[in-house]
PDB file of N, CA and C in Angstrom:
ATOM      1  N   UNK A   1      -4.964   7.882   9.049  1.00  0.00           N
ATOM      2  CA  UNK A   1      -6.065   7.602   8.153  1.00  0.00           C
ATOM      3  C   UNK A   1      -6.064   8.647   7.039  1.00  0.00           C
ATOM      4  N   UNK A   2      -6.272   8.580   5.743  1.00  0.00           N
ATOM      5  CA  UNK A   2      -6.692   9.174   4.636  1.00  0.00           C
ATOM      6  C   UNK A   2      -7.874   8.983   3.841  1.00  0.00           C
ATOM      7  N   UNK A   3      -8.454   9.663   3.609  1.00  0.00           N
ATOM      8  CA  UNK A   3      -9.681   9.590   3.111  1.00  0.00           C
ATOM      9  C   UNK A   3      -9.521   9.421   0.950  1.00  0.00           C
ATOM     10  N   UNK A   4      -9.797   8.328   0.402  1.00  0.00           N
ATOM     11  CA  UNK A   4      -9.931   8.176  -0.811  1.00  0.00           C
ATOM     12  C   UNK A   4     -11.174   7.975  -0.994  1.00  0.00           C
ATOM     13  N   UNK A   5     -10.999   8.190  -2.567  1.00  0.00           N
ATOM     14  CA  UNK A   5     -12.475   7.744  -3.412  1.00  0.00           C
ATOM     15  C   UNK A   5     -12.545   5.973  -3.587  1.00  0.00           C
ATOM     16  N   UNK A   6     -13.757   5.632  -3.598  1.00  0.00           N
ATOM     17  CA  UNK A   6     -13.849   4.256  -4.139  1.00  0.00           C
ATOM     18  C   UNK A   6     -13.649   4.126  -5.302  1.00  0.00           C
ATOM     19  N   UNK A   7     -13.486   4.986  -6.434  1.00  0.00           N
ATOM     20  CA  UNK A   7     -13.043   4.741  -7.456  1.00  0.00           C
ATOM     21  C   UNK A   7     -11.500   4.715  -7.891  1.00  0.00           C
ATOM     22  N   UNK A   8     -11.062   4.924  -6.804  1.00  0.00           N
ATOM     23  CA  UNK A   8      -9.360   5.564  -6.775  1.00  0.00           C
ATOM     24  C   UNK A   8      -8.481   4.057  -6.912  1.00  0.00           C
ATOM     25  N   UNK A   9      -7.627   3.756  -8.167  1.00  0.00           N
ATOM     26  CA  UNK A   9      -7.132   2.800  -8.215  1.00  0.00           C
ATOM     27  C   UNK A   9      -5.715   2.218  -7.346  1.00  0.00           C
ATOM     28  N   UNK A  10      -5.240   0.805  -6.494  1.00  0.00           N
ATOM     29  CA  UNK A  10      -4.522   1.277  -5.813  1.00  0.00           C
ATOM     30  C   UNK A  10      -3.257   1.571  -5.853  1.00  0.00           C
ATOM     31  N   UNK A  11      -2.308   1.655  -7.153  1.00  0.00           N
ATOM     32  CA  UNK A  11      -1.162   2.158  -7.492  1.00  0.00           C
ATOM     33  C   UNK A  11      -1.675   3.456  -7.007  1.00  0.00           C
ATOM     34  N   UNK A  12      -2.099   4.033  -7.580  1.00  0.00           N
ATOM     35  CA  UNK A  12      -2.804   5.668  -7.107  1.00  0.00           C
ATOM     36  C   UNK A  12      -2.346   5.883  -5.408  1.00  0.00           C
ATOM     37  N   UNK A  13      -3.223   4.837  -5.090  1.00  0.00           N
ATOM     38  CA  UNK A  13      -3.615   5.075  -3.457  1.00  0.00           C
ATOM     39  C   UNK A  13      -1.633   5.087  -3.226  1.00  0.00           C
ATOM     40  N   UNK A  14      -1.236   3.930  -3.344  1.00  0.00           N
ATOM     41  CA  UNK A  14       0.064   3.750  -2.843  1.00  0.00           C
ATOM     42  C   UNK A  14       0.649   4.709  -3.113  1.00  0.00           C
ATOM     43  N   UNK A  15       0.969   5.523  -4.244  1.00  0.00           N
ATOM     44  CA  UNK A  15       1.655   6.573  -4.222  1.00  0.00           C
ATOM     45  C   UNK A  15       1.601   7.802  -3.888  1.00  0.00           C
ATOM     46  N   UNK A  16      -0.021   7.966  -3.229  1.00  0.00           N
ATOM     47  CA  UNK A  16      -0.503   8.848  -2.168  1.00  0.00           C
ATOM     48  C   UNK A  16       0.215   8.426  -0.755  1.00  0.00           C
ATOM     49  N   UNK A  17      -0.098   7.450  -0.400  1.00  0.00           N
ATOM     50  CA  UNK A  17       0.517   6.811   1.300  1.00  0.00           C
ATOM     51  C   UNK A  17       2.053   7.321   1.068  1.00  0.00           C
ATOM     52  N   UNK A  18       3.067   6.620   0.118  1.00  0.00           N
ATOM     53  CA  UNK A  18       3.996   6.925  -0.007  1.00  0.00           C
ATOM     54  C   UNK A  18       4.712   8.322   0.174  1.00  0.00           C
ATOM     55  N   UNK A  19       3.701   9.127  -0.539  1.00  0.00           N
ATOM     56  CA  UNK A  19       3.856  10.833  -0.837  1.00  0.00           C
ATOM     57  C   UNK A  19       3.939  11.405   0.737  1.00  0.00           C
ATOM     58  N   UNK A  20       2.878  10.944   1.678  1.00  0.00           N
ATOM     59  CA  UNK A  20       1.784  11.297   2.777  1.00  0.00           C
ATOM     60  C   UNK A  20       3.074  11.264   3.502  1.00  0.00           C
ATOM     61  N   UNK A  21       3.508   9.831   3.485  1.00  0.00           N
ATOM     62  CA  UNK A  21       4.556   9.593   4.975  1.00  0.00           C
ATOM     63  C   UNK A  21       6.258   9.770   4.520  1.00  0.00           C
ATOM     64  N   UNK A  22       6.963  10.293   3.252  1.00  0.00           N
ATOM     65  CA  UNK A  22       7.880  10.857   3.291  1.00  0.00           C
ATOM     66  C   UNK A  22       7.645  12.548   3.890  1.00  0.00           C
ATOM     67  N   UNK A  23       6.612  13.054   3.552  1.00  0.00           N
ATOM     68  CA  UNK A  23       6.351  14.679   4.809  1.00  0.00           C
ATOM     69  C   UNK A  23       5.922  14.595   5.844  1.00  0.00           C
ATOM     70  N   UNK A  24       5.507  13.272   6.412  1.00  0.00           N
ATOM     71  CA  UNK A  24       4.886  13.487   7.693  1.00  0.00           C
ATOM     72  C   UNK A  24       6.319  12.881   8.973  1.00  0.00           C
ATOM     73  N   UNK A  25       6.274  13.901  10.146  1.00  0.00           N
ATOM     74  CA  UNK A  25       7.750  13.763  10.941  1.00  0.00           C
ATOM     75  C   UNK A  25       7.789  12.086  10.952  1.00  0.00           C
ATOM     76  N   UNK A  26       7.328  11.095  11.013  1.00  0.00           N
ATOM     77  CA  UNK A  26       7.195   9.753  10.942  1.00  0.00           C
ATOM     78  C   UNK A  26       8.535   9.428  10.040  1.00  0.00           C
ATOM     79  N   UNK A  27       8.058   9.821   8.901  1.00  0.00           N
ATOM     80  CA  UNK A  27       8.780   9.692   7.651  1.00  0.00           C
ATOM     81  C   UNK A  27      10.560   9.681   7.562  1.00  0.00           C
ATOM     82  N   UNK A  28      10.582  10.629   8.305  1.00  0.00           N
ATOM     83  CA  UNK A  28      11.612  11.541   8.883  1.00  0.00           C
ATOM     84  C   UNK A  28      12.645  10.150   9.823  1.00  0.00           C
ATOM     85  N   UNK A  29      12.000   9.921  10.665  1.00  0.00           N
ATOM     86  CA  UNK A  29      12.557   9.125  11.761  1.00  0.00           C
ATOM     87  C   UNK A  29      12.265   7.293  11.155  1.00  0.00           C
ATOM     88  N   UNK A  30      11.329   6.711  10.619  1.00  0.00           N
ATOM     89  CA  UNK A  30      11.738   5.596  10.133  1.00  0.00           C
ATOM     90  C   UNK A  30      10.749   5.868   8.835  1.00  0.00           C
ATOM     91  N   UNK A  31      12.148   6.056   7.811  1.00  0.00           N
ATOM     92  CA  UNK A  31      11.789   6.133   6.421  1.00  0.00           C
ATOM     93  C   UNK A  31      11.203   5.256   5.949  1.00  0.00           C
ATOM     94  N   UNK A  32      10.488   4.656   4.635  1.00  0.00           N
ATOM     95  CA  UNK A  32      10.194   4.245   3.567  1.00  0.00           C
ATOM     96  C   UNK A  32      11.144   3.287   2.853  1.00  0.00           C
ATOM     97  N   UNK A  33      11.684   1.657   3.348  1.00  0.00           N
ATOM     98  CA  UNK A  33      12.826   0.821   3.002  1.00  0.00           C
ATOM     99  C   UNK A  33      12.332   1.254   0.997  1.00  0.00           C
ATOM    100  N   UNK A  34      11.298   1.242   0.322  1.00  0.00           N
ATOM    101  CA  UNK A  34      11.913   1.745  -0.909  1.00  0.00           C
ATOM    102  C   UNK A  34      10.727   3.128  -1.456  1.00  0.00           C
ATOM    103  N   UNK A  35      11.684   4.105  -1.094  1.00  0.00           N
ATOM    104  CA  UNK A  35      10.770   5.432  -1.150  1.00  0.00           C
ATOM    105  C   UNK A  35      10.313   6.330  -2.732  1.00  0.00           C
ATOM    106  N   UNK A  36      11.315   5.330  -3.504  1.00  0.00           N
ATOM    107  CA  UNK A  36      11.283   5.543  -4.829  1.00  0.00           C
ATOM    108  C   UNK A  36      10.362   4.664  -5.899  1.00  0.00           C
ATOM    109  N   UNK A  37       9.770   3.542  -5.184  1.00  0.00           N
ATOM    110  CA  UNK A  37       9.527   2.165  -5.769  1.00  0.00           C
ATOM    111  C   UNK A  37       8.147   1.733  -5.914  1.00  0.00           C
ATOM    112  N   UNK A  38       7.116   2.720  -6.058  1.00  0.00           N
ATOM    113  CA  UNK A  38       5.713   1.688  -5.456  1.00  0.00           C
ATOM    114  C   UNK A  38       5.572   0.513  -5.537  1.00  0.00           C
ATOM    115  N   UNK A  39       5.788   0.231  -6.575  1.00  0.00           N
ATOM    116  CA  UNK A  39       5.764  -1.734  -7.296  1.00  0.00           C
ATOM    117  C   UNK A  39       6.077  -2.642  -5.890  1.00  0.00           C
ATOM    118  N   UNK A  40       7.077  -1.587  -5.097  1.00  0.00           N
ATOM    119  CA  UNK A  40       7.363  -2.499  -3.523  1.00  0.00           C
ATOM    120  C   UNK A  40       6.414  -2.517  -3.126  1.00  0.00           C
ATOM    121  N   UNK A  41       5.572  -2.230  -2.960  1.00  0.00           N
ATOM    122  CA  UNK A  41       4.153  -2.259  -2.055  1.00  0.00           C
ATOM    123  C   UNK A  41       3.106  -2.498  -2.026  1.00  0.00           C
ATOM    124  N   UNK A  42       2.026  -2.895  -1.911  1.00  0.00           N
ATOM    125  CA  UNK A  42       1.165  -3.415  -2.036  1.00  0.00           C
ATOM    126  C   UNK A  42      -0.303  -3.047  -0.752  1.00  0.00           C
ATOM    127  N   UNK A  43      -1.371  -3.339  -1.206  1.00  0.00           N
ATOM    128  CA  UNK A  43      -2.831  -2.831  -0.218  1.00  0.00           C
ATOM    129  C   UNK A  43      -3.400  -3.950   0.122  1.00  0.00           C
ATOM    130  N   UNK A  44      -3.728  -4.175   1.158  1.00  0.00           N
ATOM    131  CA  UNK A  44      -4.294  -5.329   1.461  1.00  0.00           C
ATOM    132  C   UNK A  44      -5.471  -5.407   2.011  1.00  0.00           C
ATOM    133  N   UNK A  45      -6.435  -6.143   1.747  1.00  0.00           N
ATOM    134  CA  UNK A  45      -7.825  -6.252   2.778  1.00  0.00           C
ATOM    135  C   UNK A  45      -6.938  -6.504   4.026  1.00  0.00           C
ATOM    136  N   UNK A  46      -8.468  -5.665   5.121  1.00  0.00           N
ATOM    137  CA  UNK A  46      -7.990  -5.833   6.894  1.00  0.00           C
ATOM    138  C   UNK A  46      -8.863  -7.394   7.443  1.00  0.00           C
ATOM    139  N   UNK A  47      -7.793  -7.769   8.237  1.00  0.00           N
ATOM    140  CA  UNK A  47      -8.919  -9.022   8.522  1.00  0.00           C
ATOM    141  C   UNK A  47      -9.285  -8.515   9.644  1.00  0.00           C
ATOM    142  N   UNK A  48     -10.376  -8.133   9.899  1.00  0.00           N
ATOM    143  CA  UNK A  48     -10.839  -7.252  11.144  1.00  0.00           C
ATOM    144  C   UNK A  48     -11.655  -8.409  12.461  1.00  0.00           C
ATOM    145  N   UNK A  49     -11.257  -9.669  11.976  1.00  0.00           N
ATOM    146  CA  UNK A  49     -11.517 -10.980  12.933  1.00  0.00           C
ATOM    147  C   UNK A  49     -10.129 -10.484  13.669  1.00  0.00           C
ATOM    148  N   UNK A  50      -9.354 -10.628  13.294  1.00  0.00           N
ATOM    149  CA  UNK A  50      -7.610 -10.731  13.745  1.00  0.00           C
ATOM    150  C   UNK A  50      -7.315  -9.735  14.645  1.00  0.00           C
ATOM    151  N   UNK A  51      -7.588  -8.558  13.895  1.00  0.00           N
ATOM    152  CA  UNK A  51      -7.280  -6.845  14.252  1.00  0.00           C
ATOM    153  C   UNK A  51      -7.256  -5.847  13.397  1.00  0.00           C
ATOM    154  N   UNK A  52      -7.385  -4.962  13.792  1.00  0.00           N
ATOM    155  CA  UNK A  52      -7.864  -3.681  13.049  1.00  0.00           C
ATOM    156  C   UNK A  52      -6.491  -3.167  12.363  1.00  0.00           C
ATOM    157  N   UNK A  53      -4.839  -4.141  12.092  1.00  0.00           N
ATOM    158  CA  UNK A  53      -4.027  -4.272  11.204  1.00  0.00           C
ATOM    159  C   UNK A  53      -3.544  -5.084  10.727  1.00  0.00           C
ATOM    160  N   UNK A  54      -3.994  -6.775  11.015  1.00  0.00           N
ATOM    161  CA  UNK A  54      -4.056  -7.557  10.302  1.00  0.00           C
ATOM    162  C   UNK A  54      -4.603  -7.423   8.769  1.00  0.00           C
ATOM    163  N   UNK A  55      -3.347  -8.016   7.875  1.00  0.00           N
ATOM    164  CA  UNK A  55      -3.814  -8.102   6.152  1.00  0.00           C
ATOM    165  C   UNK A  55      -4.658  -9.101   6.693  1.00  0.00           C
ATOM    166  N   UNK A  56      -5.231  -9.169   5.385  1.00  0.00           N
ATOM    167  CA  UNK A  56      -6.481 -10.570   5.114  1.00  0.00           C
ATOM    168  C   UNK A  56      -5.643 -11.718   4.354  1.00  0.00           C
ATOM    169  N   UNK A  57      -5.242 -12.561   5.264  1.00  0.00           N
ATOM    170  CA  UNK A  57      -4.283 -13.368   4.057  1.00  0.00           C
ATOM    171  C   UNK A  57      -5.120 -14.405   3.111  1.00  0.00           C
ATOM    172  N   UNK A  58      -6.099 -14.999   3.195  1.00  0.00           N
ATOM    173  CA  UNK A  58      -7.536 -15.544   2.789  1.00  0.00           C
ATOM    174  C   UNK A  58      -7.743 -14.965   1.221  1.00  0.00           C
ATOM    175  N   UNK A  59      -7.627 -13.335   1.450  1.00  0.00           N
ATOM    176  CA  UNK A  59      -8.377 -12.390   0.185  1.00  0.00           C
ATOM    177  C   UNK A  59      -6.837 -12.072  -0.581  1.00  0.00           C
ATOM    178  N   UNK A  60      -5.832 -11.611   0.014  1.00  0.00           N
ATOM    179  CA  UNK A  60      -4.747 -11.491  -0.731  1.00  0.00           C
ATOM    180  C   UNK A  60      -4.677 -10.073  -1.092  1.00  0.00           C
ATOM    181  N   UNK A  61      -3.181  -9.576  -1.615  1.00  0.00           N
ATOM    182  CA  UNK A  61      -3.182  -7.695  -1.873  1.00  0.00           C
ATOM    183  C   UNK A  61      -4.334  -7.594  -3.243  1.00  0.00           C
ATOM    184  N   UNK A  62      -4.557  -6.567  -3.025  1.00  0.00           N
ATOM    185  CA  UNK A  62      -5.808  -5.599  -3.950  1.00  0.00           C
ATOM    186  C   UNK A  62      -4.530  -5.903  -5.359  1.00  0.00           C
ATOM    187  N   UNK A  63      -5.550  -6.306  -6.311  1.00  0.00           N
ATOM    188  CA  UNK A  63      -4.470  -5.940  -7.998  1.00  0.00           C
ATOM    189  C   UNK A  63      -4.162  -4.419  -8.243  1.00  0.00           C
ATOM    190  N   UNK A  64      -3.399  -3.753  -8.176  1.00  0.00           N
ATOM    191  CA  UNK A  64      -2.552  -3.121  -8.259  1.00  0.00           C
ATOM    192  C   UNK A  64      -2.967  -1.932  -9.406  1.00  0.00           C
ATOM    193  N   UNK A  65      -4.048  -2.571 -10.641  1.00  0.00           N
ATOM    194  CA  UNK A  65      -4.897  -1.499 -11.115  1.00  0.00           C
ATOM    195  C   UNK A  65      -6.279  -1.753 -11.157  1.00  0.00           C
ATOM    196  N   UNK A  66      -6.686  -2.397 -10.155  1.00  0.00           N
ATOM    197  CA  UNK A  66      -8.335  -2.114  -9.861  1.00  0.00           C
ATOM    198  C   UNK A  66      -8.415  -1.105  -8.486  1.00  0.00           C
ATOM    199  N   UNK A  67      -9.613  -0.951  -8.570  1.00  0.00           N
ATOM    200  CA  UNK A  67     -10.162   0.190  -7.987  1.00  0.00           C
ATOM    201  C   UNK A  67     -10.264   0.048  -6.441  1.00  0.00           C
ATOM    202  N   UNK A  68     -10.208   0.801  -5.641  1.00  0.00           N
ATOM    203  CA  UNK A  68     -10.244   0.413  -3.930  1.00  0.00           C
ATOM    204  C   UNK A  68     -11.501  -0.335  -3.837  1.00  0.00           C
ATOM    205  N   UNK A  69     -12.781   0.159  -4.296  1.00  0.00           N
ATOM    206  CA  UNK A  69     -14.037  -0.078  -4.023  1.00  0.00           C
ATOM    207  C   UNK A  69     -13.839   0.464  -2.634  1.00  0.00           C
ATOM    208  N   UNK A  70     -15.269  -0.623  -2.307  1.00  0.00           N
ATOM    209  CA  UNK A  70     -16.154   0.046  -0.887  1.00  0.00           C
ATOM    210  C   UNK A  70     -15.148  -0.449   0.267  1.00  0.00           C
ATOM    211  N   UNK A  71     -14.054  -0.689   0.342  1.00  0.00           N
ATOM    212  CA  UNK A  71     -13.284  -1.039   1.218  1.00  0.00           C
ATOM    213  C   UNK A  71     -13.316  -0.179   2.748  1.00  0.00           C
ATOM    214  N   UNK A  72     -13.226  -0.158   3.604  1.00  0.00           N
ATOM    215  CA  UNK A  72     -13.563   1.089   5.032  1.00  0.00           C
ATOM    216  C   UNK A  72     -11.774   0.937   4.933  1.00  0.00           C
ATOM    217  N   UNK A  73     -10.913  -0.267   5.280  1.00  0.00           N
ATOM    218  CA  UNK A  73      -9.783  -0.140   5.742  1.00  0.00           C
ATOM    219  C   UNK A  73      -9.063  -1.389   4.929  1.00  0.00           C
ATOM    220  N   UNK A  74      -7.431  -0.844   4.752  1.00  0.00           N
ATOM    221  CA  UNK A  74      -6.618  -1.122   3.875  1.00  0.00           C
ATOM    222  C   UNK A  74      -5.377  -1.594   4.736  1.00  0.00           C
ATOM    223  N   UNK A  75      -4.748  -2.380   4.489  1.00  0.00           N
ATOM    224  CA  UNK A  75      -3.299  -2.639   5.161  1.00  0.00           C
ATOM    225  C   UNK A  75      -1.869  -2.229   4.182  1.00  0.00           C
ATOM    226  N   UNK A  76      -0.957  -0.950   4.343  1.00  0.00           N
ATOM    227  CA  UNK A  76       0.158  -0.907   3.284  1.00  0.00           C
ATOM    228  C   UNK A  76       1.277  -1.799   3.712  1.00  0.00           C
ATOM    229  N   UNK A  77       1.265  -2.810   2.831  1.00  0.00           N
ATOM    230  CA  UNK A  77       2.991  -3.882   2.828  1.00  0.00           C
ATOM    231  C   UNK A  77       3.877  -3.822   2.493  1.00  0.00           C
ATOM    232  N   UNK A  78       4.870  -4.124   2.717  1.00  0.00           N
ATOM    233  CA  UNK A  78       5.462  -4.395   1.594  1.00  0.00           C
ATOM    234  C   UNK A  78       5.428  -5.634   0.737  1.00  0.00           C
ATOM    235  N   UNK A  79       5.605  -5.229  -0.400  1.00  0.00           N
ATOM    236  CA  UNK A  79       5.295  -6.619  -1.828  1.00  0.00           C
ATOM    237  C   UNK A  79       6.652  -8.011  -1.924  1.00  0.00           C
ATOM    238  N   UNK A  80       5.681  -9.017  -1.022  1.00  0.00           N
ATOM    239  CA  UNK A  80       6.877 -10.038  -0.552  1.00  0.00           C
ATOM    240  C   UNK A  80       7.262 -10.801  -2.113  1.00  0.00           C
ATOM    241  N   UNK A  81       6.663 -10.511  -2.902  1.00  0.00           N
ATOM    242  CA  UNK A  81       6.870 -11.071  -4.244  1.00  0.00           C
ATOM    243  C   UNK A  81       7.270 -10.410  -5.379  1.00  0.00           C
ATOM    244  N   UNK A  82       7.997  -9.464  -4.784  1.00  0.00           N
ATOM    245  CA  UNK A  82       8.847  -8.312  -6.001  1.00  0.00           C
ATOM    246  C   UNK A  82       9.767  -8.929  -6.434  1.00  0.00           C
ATOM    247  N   UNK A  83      10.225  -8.870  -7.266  1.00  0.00           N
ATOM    248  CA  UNK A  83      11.486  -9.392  -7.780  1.00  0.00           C
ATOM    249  C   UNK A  83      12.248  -8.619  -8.203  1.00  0.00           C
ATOM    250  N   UNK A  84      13.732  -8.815  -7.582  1.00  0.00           N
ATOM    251  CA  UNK A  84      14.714  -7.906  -7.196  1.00  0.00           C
ATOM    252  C   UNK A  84      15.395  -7.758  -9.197  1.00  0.00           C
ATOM    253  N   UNK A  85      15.427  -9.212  -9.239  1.00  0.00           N
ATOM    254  CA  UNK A  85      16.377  -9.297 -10.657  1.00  0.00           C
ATOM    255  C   UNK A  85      15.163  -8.644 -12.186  1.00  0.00           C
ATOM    256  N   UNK A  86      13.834  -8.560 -11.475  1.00  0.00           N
ATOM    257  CA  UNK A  86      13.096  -7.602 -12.382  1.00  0.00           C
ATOM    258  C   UNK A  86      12.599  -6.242 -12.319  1.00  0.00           C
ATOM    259  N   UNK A  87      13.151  -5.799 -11.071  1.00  0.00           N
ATOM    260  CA  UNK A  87      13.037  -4.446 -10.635  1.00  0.00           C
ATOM    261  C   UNK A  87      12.899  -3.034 -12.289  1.00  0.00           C
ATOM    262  N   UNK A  88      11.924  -2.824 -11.969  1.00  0.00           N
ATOM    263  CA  UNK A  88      11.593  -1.400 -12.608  1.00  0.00           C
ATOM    264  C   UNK A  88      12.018  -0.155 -12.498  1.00  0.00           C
ATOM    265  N   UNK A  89      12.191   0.681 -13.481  1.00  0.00           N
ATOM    266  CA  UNK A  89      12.724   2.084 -13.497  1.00  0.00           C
ATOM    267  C   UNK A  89      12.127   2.468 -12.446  1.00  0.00           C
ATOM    268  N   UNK A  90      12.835   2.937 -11.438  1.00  0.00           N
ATOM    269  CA  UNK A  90      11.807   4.113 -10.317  1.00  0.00           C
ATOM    270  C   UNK A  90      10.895   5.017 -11.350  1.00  0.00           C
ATOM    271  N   UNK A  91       9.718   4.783 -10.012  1.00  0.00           N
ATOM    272  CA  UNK A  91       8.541   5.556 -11.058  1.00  0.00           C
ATOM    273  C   UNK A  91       8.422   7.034 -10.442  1.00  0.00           C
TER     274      UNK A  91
END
């Protein structure tokens, strides 16, 4: 768990999680498939009917520059709709 602001947008957040679990021993033992890439990833509402790590597939990933809001809990994905042949400069 990490503690953010509700104002904290979630590219932000992602590249905090990202930052968090390349130093944490986790990191270490099953890396980050793209550790250079946020655009791979994505935040998702929890469907907390399902489980406490079920995405919300209903609500869909958070847009990418709005704000967490009052969210309690987040799911990190990876972004099944990246596109490989439009891939971005590592950020």
């Amino acid at each position: 768990m990490i503690e953010i602001s509700t104002k904290d947008v979630a590219r932000d957040v992602i590249r905090h999680i990202m930052t968090l679990y390349k130093h944490h021993p986790l990191g270490q033992v099953n890396p980050l498939k793209y550790p250079e890439t946020p655009d791979r990833y994505q935040l998702w509402l929890v469907d907390e009917y399902e489980s406490e790590f079920a995405p919300d597939d209903e609500m869909g990933p958070r847009d990418i520059d709005e704000e967490i809001g009052q969210f309690s809990a987040l799911a990190f994905m990876d972004n099944k709709k990246y596109k490989e042949n439009n891939e971005k400069q590592d950020i």
